[in-house]
PDB file of N, CA and C in Angstrom:
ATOM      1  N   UNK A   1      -0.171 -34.821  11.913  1.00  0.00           N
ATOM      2  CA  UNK A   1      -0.345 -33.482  11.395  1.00  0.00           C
ATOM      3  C   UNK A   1       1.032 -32.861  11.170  1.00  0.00           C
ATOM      4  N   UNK A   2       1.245 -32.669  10.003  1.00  0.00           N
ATOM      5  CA  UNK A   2       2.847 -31.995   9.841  1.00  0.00           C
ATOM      6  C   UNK A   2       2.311 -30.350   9.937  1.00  0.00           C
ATOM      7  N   UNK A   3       4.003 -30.229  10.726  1.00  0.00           N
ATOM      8  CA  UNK A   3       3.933 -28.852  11.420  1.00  0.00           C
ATOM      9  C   UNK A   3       4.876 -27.930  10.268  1.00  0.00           C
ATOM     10  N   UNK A   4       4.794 -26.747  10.045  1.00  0.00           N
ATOM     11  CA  UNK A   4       5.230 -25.585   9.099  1.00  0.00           C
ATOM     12  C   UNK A   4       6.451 -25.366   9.989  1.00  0.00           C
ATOM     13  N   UNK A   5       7.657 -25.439   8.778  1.00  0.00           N
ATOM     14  CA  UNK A   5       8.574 -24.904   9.401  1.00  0.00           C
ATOM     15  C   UNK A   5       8.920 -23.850   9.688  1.00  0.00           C
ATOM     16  N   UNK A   6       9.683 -23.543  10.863  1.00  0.00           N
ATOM     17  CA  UNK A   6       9.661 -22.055  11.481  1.00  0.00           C
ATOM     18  C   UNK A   6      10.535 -21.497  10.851  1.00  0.00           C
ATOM     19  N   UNK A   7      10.701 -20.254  11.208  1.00  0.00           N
ATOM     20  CA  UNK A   7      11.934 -19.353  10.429  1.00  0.00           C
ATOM     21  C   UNK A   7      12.211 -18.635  11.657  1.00  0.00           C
ATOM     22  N   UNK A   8      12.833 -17.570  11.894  1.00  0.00           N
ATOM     23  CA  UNK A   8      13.207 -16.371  12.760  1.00  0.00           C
ATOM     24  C   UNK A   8      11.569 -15.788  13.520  1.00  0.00           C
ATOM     25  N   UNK A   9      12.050 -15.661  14.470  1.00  0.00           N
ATOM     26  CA  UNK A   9      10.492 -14.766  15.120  1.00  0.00           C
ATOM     27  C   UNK A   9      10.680 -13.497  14.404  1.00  0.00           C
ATOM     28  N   UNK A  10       9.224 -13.585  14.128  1.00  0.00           N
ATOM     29  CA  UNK A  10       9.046 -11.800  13.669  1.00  0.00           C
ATOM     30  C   UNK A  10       9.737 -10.740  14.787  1.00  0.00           C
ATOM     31  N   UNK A  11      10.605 -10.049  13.998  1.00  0.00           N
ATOM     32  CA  UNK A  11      10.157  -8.660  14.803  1.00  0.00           C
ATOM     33  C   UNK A  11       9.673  -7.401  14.909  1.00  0.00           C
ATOM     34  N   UNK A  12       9.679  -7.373  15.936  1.00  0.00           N
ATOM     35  CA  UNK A  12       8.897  -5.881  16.181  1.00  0.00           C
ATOM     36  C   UNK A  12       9.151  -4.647  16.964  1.00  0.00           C
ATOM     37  N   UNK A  13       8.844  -3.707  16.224  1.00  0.00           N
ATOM     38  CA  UNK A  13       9.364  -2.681  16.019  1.00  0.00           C
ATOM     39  C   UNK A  13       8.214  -1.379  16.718  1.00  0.00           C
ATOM     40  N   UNK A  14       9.034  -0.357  17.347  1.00  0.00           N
ATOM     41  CA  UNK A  14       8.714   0.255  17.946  1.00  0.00           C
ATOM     42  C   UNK A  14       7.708   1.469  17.226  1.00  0.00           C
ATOM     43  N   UNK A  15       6.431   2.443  17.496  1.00  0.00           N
ATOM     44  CA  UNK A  15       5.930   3.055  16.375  1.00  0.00           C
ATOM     45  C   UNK A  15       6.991   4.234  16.324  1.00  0.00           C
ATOM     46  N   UNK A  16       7.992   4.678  17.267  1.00  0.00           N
ATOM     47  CA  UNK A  16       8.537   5.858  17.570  1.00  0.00           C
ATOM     48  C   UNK A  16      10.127   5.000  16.227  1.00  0.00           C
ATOM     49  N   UNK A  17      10.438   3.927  16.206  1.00  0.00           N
ATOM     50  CA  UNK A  17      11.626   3.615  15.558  1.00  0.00           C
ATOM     51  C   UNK A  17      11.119   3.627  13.839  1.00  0.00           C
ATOM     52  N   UNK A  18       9.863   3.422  13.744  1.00  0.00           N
ATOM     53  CA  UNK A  18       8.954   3.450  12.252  1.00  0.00           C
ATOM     54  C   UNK A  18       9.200   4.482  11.918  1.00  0.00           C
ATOM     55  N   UNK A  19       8.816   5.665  12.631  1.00  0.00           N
ATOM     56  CA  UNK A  19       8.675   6.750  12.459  1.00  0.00           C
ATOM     57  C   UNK A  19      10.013   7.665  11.827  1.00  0.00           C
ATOM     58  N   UNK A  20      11.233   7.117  12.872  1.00  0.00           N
ATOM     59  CA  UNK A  20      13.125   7.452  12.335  1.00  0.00           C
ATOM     60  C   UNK A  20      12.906   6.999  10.993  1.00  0.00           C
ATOM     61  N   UNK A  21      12.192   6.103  10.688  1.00  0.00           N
ATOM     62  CA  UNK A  21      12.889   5.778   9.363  1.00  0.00           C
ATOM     63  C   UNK A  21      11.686   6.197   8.745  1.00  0.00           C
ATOM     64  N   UNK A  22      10.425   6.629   8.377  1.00  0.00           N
ATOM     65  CA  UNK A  22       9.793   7.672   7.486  1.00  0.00           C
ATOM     66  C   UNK A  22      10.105   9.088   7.434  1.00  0.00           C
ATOM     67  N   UNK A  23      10.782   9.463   8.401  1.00  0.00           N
ATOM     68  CA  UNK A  23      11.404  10.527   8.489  1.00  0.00           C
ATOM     69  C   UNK A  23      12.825  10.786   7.681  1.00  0.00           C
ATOM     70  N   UNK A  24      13.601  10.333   7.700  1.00  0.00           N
ATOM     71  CA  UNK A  24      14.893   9.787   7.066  1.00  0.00           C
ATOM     72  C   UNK A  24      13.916  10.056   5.371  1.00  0.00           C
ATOM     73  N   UNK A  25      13.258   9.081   5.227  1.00  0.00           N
ATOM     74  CA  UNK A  25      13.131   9.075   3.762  1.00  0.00           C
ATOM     75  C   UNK A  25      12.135  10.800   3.318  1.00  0.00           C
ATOM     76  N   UNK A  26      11.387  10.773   4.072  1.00  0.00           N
ATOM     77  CA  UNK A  26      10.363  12.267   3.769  1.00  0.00           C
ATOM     78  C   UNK A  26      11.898  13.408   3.616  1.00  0.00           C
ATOM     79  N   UNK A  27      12.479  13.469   4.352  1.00  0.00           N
ATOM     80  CA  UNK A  27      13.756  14.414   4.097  1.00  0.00           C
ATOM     81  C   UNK A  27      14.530  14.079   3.200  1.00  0.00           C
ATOM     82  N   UNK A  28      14.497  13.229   2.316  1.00  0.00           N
ATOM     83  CA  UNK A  28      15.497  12.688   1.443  1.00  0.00           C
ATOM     84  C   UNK A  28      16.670  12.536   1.788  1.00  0.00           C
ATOM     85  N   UNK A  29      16.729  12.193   2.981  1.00  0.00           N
ATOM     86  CA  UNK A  29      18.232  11.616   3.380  1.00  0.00           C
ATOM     87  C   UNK A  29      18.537  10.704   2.610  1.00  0.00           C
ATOM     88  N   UNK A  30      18.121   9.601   2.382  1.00  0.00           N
ATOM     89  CA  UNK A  30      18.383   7.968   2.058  1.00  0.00           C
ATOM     90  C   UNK A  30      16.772   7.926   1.470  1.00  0.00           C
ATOM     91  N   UNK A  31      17.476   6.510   0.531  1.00  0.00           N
ATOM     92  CA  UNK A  31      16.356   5.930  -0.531  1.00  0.00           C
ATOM     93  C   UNK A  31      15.952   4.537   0.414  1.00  0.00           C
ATOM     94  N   UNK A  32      14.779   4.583   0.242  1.00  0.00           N
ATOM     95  CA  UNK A  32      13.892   2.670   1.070  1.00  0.00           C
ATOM     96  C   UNK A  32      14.966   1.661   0.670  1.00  0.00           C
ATOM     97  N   UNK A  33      15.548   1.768  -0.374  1.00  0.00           N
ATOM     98  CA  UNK A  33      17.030   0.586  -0.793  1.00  0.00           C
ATOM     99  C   UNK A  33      17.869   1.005   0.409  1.00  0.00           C
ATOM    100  N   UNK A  34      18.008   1.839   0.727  1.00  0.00           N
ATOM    101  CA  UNK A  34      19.131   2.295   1.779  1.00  0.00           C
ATOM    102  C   UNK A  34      18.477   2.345   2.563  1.00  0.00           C
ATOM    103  N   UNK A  35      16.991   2.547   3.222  1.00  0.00           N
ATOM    104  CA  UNK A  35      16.989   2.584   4.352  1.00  0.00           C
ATOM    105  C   UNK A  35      16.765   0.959   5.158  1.00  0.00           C
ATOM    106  N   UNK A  36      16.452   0.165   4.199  1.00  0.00           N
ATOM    107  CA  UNK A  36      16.472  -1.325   4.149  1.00  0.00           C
ATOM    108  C   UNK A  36      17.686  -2.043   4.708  1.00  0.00           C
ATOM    109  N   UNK A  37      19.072  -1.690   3.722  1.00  0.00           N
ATOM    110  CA  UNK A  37      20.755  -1.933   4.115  1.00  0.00           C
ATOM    111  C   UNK A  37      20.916  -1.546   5.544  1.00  0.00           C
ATOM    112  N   UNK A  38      20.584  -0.197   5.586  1.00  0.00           N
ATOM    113  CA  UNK A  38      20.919   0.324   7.162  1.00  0.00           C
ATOM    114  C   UNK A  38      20.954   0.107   8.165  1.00  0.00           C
ATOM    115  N   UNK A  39      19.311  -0.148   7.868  1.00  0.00           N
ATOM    116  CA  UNK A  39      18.854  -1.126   9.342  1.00  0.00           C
ATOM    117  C   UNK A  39      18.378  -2.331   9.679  1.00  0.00           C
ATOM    118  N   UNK A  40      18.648  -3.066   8.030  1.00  0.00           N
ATOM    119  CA  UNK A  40      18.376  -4.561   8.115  1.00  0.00           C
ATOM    120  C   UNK A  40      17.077  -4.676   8.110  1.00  0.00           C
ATOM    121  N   UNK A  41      15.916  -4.041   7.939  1.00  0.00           N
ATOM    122  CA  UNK A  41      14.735  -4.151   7.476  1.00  0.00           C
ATOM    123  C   UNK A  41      14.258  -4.820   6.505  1.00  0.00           C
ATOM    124  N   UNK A  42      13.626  -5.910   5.826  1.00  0.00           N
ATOM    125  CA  UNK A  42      13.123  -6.335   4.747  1.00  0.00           C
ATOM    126  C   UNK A  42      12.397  -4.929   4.068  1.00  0.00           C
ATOM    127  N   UNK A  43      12.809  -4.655   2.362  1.00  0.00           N
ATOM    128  CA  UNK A  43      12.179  -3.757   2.080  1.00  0.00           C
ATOM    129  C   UNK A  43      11.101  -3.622   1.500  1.00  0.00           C
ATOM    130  N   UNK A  44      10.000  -4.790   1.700  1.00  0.00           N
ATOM    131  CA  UNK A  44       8.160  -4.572   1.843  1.00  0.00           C
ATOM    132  C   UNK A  44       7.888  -4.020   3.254  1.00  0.00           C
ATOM    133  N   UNK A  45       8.679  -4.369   3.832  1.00  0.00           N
ATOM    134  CA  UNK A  45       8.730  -3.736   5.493  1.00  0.00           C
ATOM    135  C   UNK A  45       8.851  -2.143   5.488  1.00  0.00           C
ATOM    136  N   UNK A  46      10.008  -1.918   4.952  1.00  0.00           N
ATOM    137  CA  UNK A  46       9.840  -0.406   5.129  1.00  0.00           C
ATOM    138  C   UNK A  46       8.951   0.346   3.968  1.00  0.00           C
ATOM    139  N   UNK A  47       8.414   0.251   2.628  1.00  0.00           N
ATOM    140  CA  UNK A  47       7.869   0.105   2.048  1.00  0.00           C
ATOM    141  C   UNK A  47       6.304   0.558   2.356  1.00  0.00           C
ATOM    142  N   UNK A  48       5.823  -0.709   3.186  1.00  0.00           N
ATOM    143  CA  UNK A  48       4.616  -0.307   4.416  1.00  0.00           C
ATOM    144  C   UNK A  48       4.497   0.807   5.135  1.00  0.00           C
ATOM    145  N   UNK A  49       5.281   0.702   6.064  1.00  0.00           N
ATOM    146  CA  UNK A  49       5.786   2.115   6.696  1.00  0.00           C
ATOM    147  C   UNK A  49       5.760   3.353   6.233  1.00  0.00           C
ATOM    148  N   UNK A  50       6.278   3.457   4.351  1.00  0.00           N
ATOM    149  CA  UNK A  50       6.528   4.618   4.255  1.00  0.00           C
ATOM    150  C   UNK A  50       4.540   4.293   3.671  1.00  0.00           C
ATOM    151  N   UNK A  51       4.494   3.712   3.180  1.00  0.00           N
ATOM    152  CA  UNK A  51       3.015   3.902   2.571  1.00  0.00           C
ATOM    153  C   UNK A  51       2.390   4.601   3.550  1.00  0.00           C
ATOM    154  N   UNK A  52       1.796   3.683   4.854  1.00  0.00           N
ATOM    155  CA  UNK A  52       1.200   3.644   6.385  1.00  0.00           C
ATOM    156  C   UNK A  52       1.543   5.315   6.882  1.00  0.00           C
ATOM    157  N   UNK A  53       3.083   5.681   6.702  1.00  0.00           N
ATOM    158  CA  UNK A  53       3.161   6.582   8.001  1.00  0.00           C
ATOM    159  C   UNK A  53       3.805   7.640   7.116  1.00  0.00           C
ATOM    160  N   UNK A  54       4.286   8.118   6.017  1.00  0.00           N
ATOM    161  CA  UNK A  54       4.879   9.200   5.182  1.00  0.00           C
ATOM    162  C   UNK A  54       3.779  10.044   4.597  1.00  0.00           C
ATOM    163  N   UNK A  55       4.138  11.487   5.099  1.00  0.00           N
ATOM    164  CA  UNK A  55       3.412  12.035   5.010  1.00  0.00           C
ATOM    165  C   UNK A  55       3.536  12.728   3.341  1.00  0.00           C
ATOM    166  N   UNK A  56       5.007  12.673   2.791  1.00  0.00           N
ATOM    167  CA  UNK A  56       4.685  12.287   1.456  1.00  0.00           C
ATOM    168  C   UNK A  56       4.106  11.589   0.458  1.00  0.00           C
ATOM    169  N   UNK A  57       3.814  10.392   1.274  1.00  0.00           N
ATOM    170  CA  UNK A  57       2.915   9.204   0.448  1.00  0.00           C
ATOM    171  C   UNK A  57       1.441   9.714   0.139  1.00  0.00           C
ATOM    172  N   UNK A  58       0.955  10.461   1.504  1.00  0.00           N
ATOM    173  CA  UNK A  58      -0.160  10.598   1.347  1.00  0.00           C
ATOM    174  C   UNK A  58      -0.275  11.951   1.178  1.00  0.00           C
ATOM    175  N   UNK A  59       0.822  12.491   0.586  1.00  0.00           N
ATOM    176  CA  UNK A  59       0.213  13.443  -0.225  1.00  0.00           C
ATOM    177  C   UNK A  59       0.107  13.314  -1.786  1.00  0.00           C
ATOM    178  N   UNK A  60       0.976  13.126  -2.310  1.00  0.00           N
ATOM    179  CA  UNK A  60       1.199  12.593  -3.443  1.00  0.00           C
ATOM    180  C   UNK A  60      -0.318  12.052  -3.634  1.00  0.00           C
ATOM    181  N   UNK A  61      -0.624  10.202  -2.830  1.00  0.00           N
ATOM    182  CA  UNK A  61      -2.267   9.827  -3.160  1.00  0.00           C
ATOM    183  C   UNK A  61      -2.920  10.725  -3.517  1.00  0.00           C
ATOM    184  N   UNK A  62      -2.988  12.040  -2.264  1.00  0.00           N
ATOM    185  CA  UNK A  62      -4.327  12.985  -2.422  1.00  0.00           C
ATOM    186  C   UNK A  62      -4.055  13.656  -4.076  1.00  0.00           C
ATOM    187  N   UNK A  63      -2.995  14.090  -4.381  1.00  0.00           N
ATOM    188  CA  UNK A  63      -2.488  14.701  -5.212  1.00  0.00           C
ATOM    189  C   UNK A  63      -3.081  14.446  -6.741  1.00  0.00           C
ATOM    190  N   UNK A  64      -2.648  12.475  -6.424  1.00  0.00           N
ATOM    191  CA  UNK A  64      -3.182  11.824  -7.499  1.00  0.00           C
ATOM    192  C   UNK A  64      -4.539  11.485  -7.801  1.00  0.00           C
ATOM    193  N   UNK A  65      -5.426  11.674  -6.592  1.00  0.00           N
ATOM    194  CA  UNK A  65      -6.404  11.190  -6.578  1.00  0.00           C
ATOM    195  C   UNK A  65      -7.427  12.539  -7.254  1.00  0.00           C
ATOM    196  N   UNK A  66      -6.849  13.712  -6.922  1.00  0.00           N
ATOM    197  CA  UNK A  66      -7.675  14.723  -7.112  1.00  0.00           C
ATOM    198  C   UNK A  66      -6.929  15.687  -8.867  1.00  0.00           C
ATOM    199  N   UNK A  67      -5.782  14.980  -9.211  1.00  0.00           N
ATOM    200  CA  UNK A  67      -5.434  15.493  -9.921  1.00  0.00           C
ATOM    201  C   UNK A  67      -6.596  15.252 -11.815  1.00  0.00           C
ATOM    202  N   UNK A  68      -6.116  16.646 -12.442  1.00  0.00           N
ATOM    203  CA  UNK A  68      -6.746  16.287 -13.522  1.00  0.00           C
ATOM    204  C   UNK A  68      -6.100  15.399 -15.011  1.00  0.00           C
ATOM    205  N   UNK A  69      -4.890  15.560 -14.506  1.00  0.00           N
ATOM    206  CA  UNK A  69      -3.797  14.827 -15.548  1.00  0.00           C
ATOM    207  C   UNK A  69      -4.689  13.550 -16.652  1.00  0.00           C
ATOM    208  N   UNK A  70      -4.207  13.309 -17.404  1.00  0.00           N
ATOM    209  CA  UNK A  70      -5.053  12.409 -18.129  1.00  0.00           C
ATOM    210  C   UNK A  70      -4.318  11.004 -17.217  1.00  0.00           C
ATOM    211  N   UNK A  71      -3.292  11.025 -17.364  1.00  0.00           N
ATOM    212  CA  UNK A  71      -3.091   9.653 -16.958  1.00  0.00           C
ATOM    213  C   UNK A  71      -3.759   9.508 -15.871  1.00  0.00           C
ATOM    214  N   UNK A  72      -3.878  10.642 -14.387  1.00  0.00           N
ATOM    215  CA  UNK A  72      -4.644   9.750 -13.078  1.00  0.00           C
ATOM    216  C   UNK A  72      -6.299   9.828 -13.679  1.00  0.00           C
ATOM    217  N   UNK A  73      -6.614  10.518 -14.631  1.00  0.00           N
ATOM    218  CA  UNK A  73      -8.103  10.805 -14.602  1.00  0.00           C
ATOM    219  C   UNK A  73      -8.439   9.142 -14.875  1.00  0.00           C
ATOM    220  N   UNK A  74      -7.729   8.366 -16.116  1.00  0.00           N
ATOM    221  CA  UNK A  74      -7.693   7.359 -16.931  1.00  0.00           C
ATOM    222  C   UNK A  74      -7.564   6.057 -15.566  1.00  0.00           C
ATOM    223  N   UNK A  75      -6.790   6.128 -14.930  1.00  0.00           N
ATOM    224  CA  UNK A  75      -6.816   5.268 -13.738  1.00  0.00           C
ATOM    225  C   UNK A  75      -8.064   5.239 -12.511  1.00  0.00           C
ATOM    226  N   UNK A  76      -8.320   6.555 -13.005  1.00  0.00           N
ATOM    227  CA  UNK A  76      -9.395   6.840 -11.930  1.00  0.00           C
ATOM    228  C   UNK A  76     -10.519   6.138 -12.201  1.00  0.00           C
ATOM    229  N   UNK A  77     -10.912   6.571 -13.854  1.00  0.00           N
ATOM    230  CA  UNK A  77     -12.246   5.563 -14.187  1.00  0.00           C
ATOM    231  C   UNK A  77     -12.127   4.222 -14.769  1.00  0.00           C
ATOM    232  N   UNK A  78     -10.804   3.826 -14.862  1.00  0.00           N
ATOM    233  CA  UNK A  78     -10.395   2.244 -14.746  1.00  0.00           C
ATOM    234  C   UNK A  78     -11.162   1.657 -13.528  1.00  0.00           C
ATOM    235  N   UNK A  79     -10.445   1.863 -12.618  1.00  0.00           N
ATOM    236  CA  UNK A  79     -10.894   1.691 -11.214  1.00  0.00           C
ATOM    237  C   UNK A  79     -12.686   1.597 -11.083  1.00  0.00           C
ATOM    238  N   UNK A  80     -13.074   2.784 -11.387  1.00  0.00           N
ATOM    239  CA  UNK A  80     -14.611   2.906 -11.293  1.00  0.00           C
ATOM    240  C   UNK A  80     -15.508   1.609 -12.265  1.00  0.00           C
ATOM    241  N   UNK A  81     -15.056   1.568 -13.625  1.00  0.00           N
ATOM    242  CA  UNK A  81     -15.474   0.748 -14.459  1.00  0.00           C
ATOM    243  C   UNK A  81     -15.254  -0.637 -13.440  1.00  0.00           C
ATOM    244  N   UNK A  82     -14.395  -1.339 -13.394  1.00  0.00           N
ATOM    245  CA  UNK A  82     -14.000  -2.510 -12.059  1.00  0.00           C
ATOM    246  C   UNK A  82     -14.889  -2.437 -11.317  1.00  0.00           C
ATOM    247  N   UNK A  83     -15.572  -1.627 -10.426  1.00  0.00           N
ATOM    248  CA  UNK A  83     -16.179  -1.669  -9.336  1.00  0.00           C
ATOM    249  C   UNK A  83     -17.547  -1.698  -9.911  1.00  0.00           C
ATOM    250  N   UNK A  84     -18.489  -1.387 -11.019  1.00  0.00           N
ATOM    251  CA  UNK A  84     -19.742  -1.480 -11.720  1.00  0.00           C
ATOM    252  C   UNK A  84     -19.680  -2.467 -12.335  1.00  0.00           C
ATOM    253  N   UNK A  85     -18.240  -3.065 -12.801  1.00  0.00           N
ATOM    254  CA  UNK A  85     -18.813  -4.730 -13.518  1.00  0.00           C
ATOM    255  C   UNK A  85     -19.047  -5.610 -12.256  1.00  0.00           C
ATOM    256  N   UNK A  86     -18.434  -5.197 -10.963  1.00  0.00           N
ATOM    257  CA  UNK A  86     -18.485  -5.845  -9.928  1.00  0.00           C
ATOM    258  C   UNK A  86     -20.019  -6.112  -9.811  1.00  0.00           C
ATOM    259  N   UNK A  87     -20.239  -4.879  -9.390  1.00  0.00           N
ATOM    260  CA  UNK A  87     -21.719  -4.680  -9.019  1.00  0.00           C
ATOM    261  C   UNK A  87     -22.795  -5.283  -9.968  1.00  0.00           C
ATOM    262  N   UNK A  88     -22.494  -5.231 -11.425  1.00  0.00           N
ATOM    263  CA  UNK A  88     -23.278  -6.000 -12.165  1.00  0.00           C
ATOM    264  C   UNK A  88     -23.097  -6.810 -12.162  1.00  0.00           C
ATOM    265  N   UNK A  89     -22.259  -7.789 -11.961  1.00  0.00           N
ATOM    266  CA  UNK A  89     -22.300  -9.554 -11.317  1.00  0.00           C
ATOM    267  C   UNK A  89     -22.779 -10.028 -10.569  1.00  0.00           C
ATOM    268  N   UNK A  90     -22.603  -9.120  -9.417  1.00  0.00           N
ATOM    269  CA  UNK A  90     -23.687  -9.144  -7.894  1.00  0.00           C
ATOM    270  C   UNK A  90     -24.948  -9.249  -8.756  1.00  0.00           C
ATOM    271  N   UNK A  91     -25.290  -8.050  -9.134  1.00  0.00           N
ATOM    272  CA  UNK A  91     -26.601  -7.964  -9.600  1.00  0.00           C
ATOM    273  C   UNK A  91     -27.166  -9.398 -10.256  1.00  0.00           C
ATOM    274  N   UNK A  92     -26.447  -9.803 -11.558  1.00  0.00           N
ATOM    275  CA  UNK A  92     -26.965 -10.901 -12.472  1.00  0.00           C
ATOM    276  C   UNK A  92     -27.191 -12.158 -11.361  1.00  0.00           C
ATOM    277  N   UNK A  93     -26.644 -12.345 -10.286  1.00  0.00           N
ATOM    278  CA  UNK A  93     -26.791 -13.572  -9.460  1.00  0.00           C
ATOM    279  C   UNK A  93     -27.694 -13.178  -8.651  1.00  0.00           C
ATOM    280  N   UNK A  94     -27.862 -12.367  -8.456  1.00  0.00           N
ATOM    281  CA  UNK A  94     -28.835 -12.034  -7.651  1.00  0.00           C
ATOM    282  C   UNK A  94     -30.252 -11.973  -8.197  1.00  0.00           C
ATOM    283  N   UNK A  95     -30.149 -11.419  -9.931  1.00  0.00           N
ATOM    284  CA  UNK A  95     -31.653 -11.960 -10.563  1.00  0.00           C
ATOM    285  C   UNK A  95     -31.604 -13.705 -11.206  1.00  0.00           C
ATOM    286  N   UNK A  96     -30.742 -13.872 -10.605  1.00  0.00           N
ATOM    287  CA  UNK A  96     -30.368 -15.689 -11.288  1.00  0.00           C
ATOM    288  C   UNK A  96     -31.223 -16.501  -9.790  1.00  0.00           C
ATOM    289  N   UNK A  97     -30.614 -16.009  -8.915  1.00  0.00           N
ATOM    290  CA  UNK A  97     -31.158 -16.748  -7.593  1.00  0.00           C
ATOM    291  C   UNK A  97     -32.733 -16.189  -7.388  1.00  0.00           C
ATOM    292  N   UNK A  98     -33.135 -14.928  -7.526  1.00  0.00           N
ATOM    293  CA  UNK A  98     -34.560 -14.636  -7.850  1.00  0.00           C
ATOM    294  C   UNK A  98     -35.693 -15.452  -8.650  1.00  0.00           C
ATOM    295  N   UNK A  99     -34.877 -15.797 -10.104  1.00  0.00           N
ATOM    296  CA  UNK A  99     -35.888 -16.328 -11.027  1.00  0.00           C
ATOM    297  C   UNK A  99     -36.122 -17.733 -10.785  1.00  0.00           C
TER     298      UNK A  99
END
């Protein structure tokens, strides 16, 4: 059985040290490029974080989600259309396995 080669142990990080660095960026101190350099973070890593724990992120979402703009309205029922062809696929297999 061949074994996967290892790399570095993950690490891990404190929720109170996550937090220094969503903070840092919500104040616009430093950009996720910089807050990445700083502290040696991979930046899908901090990225997460700011998604997960910035309380700008999730405002903005709400922002976008509830906004009337054409562009989020247009994303909005993108999204919706996706989820009813879904459902009508379910559906067609489901009258396929019926008949």
């Amino acid at each position: 059985m061949k074994q996967k080669p290892q790399g570095p142990p993950r690490k891990i990080y404190s929720y109170a040290f996550k937090m220094q660095i969503v903070q840092e960026y919500d104040n616009g101190q430093i950009s996720k490029r910089g807050l990445s350099i700083k502290y040696q973070i991979n930046p899908s890593t901090v990225d997460r974080w700011i998604e997960n724990y910035s309380i700008l992120a999730k405002n903005k979402r709400m922002a976008e989600k509830h906004s009337n703009d054409p562009k989020h309205k247009v994303k909005r029922l993108e999204k919706r259309i996706e989820e009813l062809e879904a459902m009508l696929e379910i559906d067609d297999v489901a009258w396929e396995i019926i008949e």
